[in-house]
N, C-alpha and C. Protein backbone atom coordinates (compact mmCIF):
# COMPACT_ATOMS: atom_id res chain seq x y z
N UNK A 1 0.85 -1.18 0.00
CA UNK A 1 0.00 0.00 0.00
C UNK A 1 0.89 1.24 0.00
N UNK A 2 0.49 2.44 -1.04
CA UNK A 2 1.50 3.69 -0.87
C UNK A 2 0.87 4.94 -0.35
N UNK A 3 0.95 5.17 0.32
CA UNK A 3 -0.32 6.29 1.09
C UNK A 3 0.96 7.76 0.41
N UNK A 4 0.03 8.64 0.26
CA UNK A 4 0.80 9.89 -0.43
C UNK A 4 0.15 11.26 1.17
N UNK A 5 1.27 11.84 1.57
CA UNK A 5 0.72 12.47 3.08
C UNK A 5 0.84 13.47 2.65
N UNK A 6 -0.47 13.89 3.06
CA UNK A 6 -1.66 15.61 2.45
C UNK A 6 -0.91 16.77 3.89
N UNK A 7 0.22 16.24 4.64
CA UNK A 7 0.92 17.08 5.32
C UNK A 7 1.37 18.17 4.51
N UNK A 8 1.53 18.48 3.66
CA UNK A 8 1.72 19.80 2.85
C UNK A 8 1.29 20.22 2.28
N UNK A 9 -0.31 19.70 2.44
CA UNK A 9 -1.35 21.03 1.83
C UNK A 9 -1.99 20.87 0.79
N UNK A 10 -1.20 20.53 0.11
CA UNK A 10 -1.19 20.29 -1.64
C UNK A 10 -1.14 18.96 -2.38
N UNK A 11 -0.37 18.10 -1.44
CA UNK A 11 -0.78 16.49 -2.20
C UNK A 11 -2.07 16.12 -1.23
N UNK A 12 -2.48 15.46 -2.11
CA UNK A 12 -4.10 14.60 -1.92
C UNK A 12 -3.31 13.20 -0.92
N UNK A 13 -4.39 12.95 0.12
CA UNK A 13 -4.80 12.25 1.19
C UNK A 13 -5.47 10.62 0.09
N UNK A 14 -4.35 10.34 -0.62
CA UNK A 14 -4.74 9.09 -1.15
C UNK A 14 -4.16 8.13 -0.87
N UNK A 15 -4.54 6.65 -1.30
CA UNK A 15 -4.19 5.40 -0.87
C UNK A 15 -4.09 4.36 -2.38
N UNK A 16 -2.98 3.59 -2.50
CA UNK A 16 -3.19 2.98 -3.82
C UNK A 16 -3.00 1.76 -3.37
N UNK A 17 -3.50 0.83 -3.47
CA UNK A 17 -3.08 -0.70 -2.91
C UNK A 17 -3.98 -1.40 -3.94
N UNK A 18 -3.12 -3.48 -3.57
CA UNK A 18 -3.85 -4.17 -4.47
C UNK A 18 -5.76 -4.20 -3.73
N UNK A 19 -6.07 -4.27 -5.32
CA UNK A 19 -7.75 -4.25 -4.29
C UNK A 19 -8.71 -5.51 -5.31
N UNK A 20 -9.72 -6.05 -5.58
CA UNK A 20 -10.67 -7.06 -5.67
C UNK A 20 -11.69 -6.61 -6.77
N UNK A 21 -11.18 -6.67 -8.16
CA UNK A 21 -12.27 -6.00 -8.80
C UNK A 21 -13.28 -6.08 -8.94
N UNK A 22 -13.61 -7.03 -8.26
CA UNK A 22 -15.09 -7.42 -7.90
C UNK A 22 -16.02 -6.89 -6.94
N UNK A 23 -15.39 -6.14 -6.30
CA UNK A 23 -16.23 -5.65 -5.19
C UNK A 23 -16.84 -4.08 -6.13
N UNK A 24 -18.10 -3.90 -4.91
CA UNK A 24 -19.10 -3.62 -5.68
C UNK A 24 -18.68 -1.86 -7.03
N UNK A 25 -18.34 -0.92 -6.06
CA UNK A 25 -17.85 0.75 -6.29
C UNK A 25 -16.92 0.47 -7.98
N UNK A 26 -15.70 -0.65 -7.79
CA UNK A 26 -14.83 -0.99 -8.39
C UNK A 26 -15.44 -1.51 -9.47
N UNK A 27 -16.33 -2.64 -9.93
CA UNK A 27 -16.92 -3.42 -10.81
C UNK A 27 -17.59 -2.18 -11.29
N UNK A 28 -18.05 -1.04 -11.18
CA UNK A 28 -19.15 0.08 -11.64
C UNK A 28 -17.69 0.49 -12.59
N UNK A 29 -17.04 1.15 -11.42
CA UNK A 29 -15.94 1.49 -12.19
C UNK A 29 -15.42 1.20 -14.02
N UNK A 30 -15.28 0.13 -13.67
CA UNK A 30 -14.40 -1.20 -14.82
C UNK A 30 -15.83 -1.10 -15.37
N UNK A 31 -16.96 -0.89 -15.39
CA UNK A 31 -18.30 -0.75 -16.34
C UNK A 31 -17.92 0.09 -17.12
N UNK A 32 -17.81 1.35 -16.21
CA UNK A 32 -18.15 3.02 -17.24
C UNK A 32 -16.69 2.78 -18.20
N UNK A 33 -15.24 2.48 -17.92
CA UNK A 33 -14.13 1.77 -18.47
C UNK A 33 -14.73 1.14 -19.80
N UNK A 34 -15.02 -0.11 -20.19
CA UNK A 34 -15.45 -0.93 -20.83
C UNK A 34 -16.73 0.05 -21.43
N UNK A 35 -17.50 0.48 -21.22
CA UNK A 35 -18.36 1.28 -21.92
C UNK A 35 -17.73 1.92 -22.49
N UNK A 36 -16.76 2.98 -22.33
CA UNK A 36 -16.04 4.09 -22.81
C UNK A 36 -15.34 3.18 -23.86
N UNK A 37 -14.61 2.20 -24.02
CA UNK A 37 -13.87 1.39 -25.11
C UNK A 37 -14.96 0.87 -26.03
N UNK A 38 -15.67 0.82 -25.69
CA UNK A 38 -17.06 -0.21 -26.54
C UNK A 38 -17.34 1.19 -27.68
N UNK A 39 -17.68 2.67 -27.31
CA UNK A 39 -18.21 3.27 -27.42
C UNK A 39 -17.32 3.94 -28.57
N UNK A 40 -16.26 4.11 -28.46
CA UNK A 40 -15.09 4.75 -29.33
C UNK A 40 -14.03 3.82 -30.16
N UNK A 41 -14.05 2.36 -29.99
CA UNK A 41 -13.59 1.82 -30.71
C UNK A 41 -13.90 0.81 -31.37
N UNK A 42 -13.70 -0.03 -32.61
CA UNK A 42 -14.16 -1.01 -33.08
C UNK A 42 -14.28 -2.14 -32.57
N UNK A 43 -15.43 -2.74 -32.20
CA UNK A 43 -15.34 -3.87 -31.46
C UNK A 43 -14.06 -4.78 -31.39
N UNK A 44 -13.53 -5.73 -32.72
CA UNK A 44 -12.33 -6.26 -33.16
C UNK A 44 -11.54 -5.63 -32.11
N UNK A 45 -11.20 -4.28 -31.65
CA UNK A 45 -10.21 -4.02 -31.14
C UNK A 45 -10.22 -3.21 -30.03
N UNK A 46 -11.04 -3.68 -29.03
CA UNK A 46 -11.24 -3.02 -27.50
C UNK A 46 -10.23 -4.67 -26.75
N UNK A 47 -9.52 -3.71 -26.22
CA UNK A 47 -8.50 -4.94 -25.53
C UNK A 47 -8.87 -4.16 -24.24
N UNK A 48 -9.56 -3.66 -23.84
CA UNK A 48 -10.09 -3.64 -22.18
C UNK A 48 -10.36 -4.86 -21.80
N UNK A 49 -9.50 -5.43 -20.43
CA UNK A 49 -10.05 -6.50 -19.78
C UNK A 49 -11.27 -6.58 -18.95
N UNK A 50 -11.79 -7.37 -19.06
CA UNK A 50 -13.23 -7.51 -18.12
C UNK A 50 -13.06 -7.86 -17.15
N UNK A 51 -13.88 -8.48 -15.75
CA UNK A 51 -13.82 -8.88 -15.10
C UNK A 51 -12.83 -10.24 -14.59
N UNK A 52 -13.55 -11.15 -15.76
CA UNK A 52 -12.32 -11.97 -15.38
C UNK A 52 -11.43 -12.38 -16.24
N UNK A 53 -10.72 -11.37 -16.98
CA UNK A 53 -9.63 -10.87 -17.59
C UNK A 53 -9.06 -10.41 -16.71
N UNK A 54 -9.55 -9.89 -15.06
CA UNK A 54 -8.64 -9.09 -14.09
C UNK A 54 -8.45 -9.79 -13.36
N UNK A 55 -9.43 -11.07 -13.26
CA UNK A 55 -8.75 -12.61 -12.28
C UNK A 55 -8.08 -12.90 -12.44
N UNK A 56 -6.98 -12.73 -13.89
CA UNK A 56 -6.37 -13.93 -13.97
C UNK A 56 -4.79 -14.17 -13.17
N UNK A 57 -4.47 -15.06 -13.38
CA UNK A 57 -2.80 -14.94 -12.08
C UNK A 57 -2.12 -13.89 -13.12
N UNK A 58 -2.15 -13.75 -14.03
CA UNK A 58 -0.83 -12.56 -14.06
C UNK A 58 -1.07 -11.33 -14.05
N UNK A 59 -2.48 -11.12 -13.55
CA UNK A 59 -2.83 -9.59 -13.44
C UNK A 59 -2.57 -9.20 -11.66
N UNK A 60 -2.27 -8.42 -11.27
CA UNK A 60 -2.23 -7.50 -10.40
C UNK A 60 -2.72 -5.87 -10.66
N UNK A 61 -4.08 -6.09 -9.15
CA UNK A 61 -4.93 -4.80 -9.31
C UNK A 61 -5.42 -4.20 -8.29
N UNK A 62 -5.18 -2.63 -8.66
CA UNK A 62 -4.87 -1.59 -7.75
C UNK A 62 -5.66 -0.60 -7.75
N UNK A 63 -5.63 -0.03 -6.98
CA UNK A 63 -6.86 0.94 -6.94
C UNK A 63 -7.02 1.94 -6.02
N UNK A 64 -7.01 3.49 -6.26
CA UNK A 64 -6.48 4.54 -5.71
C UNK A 64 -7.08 5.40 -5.34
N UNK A 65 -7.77 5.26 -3.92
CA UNK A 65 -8.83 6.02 -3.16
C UNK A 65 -8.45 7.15 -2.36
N UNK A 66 -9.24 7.95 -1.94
CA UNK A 66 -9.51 9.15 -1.64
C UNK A 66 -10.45 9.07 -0.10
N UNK A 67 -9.94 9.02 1.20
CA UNK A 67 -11.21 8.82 1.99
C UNK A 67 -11.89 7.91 1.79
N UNK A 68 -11.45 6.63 1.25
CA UNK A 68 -12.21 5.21 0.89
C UNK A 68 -12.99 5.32 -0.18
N UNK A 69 -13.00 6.81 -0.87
CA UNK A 69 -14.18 6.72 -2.69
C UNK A 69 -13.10 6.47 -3.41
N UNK A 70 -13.66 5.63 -3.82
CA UNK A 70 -12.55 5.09 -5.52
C UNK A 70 -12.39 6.04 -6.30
N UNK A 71 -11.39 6.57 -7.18
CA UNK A 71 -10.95 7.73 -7.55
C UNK A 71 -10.21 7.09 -9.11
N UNK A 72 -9.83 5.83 -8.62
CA UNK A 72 -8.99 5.64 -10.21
C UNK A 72 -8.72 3.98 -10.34
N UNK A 73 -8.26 3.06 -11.13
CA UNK A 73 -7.37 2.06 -11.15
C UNK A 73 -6.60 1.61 -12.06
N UNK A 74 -5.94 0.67 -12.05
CA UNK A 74 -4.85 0.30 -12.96
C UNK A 74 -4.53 -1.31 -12.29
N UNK A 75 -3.71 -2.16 -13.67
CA UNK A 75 -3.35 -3.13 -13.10
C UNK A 75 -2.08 -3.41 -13.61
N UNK A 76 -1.37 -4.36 -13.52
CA UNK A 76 0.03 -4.98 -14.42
C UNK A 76 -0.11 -6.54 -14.45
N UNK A 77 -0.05 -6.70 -15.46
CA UNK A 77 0.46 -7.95 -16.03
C UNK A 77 1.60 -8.81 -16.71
N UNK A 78 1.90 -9.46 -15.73
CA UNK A 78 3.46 -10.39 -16.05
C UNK A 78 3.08 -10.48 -17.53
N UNK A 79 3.71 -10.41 -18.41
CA UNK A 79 4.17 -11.20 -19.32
C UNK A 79 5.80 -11.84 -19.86
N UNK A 80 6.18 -12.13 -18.45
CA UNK A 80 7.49 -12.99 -18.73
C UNK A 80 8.98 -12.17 -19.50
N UNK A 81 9.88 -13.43 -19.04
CA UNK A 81 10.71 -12.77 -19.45
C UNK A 81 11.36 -10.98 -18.93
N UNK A 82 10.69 -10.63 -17.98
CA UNK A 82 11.42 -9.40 -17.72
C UNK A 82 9.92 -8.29 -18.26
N UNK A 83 9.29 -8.86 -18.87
CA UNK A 83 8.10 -8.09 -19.94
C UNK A 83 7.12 -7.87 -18.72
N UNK A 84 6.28 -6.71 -18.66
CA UNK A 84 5.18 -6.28 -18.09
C UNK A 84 3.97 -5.03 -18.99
N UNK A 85 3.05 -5.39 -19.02
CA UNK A 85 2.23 -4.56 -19.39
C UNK A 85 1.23 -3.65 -18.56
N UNK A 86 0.57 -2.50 -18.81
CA UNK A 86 -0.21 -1.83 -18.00
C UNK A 86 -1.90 -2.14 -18.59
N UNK A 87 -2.19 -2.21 -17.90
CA UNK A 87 -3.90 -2.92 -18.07
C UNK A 87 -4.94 -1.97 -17.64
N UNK A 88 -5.85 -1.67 -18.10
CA UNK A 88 -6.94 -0.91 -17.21
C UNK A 88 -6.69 0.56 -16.53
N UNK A 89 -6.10 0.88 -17.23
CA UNK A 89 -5.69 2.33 -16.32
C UNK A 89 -7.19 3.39 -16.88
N UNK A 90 -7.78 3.53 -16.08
CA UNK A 90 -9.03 4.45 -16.17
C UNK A 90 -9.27 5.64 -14.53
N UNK A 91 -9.64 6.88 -14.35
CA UNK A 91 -9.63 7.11 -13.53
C UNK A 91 -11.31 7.56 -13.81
N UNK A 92 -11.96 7.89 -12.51
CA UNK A 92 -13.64 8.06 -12.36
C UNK A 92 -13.30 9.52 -12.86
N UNK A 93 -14.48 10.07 -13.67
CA UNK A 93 -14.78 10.99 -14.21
C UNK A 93 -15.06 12.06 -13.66
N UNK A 94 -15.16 12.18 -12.11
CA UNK A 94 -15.37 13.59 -11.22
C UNK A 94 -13.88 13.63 -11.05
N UNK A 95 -12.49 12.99 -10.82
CA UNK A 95 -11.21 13.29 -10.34
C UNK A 95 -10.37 13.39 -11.37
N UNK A 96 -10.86 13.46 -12.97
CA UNK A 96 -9.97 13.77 -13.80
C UNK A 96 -9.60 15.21 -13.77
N UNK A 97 -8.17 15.27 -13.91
CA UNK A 97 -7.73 16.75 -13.94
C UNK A 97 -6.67 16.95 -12.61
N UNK A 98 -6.95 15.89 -11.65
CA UNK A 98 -6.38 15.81 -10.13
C UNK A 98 -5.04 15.23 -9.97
N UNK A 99 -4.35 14.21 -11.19
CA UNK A 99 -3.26 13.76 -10.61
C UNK A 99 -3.58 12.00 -10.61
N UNK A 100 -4.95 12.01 -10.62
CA UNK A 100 -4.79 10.42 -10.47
C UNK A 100 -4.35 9.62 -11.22
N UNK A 101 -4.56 9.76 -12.36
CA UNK A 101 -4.07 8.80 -13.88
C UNK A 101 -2.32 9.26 -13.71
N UNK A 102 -1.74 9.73 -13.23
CA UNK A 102 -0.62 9.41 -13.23
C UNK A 102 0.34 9.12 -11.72
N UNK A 103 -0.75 9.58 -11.04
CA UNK A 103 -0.28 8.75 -9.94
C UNK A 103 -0.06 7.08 -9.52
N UNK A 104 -1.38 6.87 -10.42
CA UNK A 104 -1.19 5.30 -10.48
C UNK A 104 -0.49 4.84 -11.64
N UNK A 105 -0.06 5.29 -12.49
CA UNK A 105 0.81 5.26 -13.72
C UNK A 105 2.71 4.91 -12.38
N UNK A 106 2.75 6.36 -11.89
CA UNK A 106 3.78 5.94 -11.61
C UNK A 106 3.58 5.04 -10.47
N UNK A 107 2.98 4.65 -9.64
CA UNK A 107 2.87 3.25 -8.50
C UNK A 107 3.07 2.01 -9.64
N UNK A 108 2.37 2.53 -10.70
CA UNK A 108 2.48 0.32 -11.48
C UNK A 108 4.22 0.48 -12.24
N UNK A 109 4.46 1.56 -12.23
CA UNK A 109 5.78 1.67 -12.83
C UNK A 109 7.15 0.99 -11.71
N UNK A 110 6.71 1.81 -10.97
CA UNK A 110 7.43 1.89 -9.24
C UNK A 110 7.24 -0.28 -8.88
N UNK A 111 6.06 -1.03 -9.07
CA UNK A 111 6.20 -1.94 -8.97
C UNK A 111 6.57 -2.78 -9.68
N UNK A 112 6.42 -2.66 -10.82
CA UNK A 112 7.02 -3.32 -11.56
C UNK A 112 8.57 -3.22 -11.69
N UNK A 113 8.76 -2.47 -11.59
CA UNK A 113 10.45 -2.19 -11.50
C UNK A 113 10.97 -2.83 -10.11
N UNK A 114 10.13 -2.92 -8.98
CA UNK A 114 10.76 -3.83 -7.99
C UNK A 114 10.57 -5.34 -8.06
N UNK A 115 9.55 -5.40 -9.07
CA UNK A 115 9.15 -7.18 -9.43
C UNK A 115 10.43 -7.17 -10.69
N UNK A 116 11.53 -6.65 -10.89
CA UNK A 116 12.23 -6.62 -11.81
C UNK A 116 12.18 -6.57 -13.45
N UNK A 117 10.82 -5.68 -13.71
CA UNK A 117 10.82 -6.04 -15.04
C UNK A 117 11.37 -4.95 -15.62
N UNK A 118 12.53 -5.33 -17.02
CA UNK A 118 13.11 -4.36 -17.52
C UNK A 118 12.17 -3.66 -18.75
N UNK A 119 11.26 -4.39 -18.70
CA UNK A 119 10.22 -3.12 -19.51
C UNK A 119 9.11 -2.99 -19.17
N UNK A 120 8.21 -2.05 -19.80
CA UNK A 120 6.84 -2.15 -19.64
C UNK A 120 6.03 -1.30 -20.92
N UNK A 121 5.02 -2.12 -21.34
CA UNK A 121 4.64 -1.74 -22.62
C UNK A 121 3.23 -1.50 -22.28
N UNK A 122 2.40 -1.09 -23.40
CA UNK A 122 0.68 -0.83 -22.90
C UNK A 122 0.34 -0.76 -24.61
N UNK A 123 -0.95 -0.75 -24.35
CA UNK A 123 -1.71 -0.75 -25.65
C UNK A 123 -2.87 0.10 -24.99
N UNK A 124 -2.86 1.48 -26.12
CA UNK A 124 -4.30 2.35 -26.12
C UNK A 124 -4.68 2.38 -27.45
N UNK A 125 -6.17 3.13 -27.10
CA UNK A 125 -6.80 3.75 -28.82
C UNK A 125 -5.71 4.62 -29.20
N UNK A 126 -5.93 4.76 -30.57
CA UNK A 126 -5.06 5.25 -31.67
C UNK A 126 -6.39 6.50 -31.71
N UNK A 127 -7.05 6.63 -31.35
CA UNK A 127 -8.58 7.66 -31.54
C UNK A 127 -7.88 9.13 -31.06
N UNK A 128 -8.55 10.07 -31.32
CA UNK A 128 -8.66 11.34 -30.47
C UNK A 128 -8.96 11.05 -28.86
N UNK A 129 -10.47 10.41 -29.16
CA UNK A 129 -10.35 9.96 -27.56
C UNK A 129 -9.43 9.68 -26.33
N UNK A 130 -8.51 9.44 -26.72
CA UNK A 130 -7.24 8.45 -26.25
C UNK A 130 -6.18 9.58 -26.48
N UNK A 131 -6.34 10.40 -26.81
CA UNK A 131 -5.23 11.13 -26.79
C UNK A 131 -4.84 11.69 -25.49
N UNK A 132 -5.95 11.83 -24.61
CA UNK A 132 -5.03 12.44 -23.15
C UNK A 132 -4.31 10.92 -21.98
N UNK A 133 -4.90 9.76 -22.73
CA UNK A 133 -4.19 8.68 -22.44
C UNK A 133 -2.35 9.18 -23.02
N UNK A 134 -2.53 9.07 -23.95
CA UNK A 134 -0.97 9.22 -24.51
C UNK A 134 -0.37 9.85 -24.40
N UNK A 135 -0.77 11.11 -24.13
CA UNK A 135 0.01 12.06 -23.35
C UNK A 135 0.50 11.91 -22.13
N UNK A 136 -0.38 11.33 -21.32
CA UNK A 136 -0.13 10.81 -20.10
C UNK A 136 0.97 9.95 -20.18
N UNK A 137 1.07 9.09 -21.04
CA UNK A 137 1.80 7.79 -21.63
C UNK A 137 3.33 8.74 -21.61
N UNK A 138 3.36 9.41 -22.92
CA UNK A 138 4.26 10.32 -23.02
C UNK A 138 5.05 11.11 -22.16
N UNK A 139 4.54 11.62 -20.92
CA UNK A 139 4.88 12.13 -19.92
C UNK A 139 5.49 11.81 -19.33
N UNK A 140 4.94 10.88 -19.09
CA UNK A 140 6.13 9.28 -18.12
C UNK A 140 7.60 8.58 -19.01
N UNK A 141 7.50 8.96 -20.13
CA UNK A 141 8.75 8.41 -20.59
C UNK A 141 8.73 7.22 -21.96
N UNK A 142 6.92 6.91 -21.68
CA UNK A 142 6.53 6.12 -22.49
C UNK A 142 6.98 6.70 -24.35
N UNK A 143 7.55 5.82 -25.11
CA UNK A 143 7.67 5.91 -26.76
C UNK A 143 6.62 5.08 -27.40
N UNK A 144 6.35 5.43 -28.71
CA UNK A 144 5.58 4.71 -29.78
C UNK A 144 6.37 2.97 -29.84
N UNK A 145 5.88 1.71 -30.34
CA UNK A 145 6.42 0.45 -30.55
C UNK A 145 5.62 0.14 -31.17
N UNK A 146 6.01 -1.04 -31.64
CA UNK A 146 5.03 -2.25 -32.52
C UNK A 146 4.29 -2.88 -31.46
N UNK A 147 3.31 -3.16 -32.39
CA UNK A 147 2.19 -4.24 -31.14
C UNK A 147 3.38 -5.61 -30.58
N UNK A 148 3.05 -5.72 -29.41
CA UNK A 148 3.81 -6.74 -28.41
C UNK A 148 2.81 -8.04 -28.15
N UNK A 149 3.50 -9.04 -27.71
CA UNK A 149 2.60 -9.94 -26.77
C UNK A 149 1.51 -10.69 -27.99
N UNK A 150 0.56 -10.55 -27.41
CA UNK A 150 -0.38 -11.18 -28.71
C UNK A 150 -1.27 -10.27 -29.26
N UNK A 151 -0.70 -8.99 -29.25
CA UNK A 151 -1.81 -7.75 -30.12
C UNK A 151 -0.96 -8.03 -31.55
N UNK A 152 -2.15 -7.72 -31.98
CA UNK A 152 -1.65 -7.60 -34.12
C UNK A 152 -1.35 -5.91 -34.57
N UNK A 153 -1.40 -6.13 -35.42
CA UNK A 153 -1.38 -4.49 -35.97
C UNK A 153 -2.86 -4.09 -36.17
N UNK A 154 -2.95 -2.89 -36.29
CA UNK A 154 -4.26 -2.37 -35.88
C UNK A 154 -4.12 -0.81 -36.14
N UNK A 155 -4.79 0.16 -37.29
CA UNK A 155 -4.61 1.32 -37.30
C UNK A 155 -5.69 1.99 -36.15
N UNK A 156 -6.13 0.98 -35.07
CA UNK A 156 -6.69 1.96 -33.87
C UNK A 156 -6.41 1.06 -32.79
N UNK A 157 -5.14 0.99 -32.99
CA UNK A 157 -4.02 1.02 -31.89
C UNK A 157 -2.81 1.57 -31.85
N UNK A 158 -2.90 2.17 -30.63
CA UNK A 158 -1.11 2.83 -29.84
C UNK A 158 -1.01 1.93 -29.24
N UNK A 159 0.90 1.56 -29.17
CA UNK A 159 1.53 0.78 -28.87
C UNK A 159 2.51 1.35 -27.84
N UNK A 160 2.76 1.70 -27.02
CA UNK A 160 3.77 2.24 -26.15
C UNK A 160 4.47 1.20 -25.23
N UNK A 161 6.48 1.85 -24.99
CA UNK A 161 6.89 1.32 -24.18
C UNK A 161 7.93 1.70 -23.22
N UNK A 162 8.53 1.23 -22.74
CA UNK A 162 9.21 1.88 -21.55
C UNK A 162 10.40 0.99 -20.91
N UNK A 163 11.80 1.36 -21.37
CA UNK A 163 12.27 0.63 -20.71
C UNK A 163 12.78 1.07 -19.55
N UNK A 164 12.78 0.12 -18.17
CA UNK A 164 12.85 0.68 -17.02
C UNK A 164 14.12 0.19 -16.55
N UNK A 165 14.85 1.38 -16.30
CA UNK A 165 16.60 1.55 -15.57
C UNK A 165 17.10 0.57 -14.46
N UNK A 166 17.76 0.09 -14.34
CA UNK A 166 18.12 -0.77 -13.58
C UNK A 166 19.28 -0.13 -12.58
């Protein structure tokens, strides 16, 4: 768990730890998520995981509250070899603008780099929509790549990656 201390006024009184996407606030969450991908991209190519796409053993999932209201989440997924991907990064629609989408950007970065992986890659829309995803992406250090893992090519897909310093 990484608690961020609102002792100076100005950082937010939040909490990011692994959490149960099943429970109830969270599953709404991962709805409006999955709606938003359904809604802006071609079916063929919404790689939002569902529910139990977030069970599975190589996902790890997190979730970054405010006074116990869910505010954002994200997950990572082993994919071997040193390889990790970012999964699900969506934050709730009243706290965009606050810091959250990259707060939990850098916590799955921050862990994965202590689970030793020397990279980390993600897949977003290639849309307008998705553009303050990539920026976000961008910000952090993230570059353009070829689709990884078992994504194909896809002109409404971004491919980003990151290799992380040792």
């Amino acid at each position: 768990m990484r608690r961020f201390n609102s002792s100076r006024g100005h950082v937010p009184d939040w909490t990011i730890e692994i959490d149960d996407p099943r429970r109830d606030d969270v599953r709404a969450l991962l709805e409006r998520h999955l709606a938003f991908a359904h809604e802006v991209t071609p079916p063929e190519d919404v790689h939002a995981l569902d529910l139990d796409g977030l069970l599975q053993p190589s996902i790890t999932f997190f979730s970054l509250r405010e006074g116990g209201s869910l505010l954002g989440v994200g997950a990572l997924k082993d994919l071997g070899g040193g390889e990790t991907e970012i999964k699900s990064m969506h934050t709730a629609q009243e706290a965009r603008g606050r810091g959250v989408g990259r707060a939990i950007l850098d916590h799955l970065l921050g862990v994965a780099a202590a689970r030793g992986a020397r990279r980390v890659s993600l897949e977003t829309g290639a849309m307008d929509a998705f553009a303050p995803a990539r920026a976000l992406y961008a910000a952090a250090g993230f570059v353009p790549c070829g689709p990884f893992g078992e994504y194909g090519d896809s002109p409404n897909s971004a491919y980003m990656t990151l290799e992380l310093r040792r």
